[in-house]
N, C-alpha and C. Protein backbone atom coordinates (compact mmCIF):
# COMPACT_ATOMS: atom_id res chain seq x y z
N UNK A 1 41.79 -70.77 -88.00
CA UNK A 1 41.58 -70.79 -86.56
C UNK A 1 42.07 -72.12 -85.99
N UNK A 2 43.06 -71.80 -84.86
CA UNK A 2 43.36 -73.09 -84.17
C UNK A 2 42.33 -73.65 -83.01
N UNK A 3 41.94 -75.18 -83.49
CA UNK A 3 40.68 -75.90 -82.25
C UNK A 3 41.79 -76.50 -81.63
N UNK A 4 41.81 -76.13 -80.27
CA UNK A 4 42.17 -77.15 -79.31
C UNK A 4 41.78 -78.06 -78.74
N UNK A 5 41.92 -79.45 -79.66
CA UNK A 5 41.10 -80.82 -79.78
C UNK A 5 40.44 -81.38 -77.99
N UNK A 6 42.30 -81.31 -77.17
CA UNK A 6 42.50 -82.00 -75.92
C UNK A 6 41.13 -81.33 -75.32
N UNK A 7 41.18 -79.69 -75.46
CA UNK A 7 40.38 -78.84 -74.27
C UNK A 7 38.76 -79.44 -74.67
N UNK A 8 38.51 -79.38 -76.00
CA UNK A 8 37.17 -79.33 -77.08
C UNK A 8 36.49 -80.62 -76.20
N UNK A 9 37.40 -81.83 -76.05
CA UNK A 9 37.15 -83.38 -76.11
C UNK A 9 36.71 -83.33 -74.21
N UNK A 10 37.95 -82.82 -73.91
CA UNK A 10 37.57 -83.01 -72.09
C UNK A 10 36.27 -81.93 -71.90
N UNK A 11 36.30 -80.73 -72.46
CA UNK A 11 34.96 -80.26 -71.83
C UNK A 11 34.08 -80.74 -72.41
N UNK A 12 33.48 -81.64 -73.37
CA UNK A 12 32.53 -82.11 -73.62
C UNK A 12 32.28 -83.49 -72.68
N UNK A 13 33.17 -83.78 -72.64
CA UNK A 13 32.99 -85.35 -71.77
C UNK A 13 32.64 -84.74 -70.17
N UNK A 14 33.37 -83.85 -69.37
CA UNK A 14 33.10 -82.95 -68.21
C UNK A 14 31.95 -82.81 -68.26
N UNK A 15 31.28 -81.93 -69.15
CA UNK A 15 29.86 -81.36 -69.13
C UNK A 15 28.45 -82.75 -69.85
N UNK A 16 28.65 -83.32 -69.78
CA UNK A 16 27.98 -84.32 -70.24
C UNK A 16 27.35 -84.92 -68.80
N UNK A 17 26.31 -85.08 -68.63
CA UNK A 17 25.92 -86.21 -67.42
C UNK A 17 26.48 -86.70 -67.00
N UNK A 18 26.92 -87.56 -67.52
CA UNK A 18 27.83 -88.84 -66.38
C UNK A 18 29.43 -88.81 -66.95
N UNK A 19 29.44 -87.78 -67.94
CA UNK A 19 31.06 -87.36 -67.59
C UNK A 19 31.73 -88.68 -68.91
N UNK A 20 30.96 -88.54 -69.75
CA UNK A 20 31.51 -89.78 -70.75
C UNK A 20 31.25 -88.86 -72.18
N UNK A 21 32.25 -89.46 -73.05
CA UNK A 21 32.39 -88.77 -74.41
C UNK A 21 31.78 -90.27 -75.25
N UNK A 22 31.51 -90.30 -76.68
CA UNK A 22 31.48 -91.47 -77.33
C UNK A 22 31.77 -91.16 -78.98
N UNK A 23 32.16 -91.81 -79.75
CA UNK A 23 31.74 -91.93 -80.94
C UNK A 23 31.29 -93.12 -81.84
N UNK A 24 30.72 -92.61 -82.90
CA UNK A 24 30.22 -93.38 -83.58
C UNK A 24 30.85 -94.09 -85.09
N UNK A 25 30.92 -95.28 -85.29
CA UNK A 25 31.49 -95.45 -86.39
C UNK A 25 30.71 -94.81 -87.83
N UNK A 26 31.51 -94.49 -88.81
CA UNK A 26 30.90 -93.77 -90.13
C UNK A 26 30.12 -95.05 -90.94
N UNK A 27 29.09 -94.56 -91.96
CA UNK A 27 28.57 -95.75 -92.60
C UNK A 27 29.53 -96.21 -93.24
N UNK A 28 30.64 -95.93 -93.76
CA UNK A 28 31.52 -96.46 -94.95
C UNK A 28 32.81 -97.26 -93.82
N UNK A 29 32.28 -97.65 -92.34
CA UNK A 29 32.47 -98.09 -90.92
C UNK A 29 34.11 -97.76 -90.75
N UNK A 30 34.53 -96.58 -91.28
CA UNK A 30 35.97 -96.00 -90.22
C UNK A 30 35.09 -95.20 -89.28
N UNK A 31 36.39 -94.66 -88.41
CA UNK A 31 35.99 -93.73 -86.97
C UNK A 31 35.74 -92.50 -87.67
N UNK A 32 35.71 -91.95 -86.59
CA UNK A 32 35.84 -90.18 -87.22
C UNK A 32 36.91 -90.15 -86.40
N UNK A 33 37.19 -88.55 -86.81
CA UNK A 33 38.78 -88.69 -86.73
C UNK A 33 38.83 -87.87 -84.59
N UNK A 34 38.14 -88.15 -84.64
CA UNK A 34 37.89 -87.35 -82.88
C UNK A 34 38.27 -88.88 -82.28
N UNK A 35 38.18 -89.92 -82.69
CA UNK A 35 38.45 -91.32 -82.33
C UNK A 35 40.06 -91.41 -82.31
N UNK A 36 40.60 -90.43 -82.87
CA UNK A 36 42.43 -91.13 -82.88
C UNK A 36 42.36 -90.37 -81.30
N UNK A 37 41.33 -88.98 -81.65
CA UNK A 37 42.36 -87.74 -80.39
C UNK A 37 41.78 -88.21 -79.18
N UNK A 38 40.59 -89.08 -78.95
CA UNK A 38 40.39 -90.07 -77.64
C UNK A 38 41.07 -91.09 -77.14
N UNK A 39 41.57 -91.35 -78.02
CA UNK A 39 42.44 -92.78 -78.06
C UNK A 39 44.10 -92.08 -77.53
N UNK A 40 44.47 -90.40 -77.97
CA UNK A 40 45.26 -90.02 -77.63
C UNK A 40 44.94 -89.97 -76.21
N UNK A 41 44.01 -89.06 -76.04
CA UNK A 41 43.77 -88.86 -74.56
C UNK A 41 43.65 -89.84 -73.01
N UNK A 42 43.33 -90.69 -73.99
CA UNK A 42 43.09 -92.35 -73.05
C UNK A 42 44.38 -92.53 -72.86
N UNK A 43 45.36 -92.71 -73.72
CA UNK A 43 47.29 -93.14 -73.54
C UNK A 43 48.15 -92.04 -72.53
N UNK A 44 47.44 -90.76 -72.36
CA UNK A 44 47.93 -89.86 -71.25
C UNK A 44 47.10 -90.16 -69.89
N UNK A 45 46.02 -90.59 -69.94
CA UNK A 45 45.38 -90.95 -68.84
C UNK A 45 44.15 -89.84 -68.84
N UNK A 46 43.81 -89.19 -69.11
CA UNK A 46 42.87 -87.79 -69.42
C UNK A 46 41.43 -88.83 -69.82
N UNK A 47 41.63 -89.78 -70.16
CA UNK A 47 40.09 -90.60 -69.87
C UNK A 47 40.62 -91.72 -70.00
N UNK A 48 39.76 -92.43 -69.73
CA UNK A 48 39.73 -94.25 -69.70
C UNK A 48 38.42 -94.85 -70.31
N UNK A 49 38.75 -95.63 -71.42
CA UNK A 49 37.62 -96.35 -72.01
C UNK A 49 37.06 -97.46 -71.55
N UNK A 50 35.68 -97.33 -71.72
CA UNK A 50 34.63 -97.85 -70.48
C UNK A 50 33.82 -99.01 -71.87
N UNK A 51 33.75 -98.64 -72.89
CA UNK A 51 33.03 -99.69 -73.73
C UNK A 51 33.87 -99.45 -74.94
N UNK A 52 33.52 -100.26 -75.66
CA UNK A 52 34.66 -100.38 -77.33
C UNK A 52 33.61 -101.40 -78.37
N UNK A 53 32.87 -101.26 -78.90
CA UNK A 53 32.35 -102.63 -79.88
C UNK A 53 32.32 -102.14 -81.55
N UNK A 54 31.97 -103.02 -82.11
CA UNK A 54 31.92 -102.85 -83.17
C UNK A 54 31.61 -101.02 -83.70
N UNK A 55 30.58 -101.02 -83.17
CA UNK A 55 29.74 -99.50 -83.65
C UNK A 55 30.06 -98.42 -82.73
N UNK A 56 30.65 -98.40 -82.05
CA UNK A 56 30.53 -97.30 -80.95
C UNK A 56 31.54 -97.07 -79.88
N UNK A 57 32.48 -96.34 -79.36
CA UNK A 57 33.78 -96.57 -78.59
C UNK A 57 33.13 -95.43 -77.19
N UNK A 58 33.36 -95.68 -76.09
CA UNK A 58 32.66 -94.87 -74.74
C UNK A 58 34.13 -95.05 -74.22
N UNK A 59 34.32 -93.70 -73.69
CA UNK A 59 35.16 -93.07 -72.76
C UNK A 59 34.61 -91.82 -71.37
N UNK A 60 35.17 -92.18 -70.52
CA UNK A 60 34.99 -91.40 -69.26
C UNK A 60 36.03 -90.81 -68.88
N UNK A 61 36.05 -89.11 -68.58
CA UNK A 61 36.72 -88.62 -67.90
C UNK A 61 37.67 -89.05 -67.09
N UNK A 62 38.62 -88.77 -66.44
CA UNK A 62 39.55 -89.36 -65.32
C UNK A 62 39.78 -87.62 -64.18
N UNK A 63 40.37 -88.25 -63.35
CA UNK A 63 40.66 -86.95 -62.40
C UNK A 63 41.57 -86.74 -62.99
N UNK A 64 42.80 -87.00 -64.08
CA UNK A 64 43.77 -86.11 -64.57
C UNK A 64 43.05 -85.50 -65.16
N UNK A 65 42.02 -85.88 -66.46
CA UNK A 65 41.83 -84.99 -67.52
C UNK A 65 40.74 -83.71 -66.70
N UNK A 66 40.15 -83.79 -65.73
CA UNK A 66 39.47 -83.29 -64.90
C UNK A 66 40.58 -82.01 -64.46
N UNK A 67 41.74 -82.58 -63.99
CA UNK A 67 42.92 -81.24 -63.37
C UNK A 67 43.48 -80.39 -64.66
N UNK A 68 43.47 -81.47 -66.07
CA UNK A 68 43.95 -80.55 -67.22
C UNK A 68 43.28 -79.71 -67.54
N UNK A 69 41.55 -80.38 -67.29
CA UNK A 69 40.77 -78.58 -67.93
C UNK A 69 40.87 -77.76 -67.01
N UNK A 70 41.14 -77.75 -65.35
CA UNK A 70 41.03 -76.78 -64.81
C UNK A 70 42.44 -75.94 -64.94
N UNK A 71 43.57 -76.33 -65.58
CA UNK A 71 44.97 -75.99 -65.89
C UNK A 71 44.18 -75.27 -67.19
N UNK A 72 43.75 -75.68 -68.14
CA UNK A 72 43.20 -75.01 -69.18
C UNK A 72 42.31 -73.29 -68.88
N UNK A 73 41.35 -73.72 -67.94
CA UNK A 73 40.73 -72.38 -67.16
C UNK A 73 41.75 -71.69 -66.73
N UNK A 74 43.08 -72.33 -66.23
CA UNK A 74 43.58 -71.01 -65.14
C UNK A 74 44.37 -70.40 -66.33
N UNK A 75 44.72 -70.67 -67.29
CA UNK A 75 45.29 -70.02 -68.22
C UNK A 75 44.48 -69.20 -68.95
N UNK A 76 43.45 -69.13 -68.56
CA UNK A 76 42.26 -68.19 -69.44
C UNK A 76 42.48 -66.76 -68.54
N UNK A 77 42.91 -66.84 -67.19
CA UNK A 77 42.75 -65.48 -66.59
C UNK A 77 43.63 -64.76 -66.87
């Protein structure tokens, strides 16, 4: 089965309260791998990172990634 990371990542950050995604570093302290495809999404503009530290990376939605999921919906009809 194909996951479509971009759609997976923006509707979770969309549907979230205040519209922010995060992850957490692993104990053996790499990312998980949802950390490269944020970091992708941040370089198209589809979010912008709001905190970065040692343990933990925070990203927020943008109004592009906001117009891509609704480009994502209209392709559902």
């Amino acid at each position: 089965m194909l996951v479509n990371h971009t759609r997976r990542l923006l509707n979770k950050a969309a549907e979230s309260g205040d519209y922010r995604i995060s992850v957490q570093r692993k104990p053996n302290a790499s990312w998980p791998g949802d950390y490269s495809r944020l970091t992708a999404l941040e370089s198209v503009g589809h979010l912008e990172r709001i905190d970065h530290g040692d343990e933990r990376a925070i990203w927020q939605i943008t109004s592009a990634g906001l117009t891509q999921l609704q480009t994502f919906a209209g392709g559902d009809a």
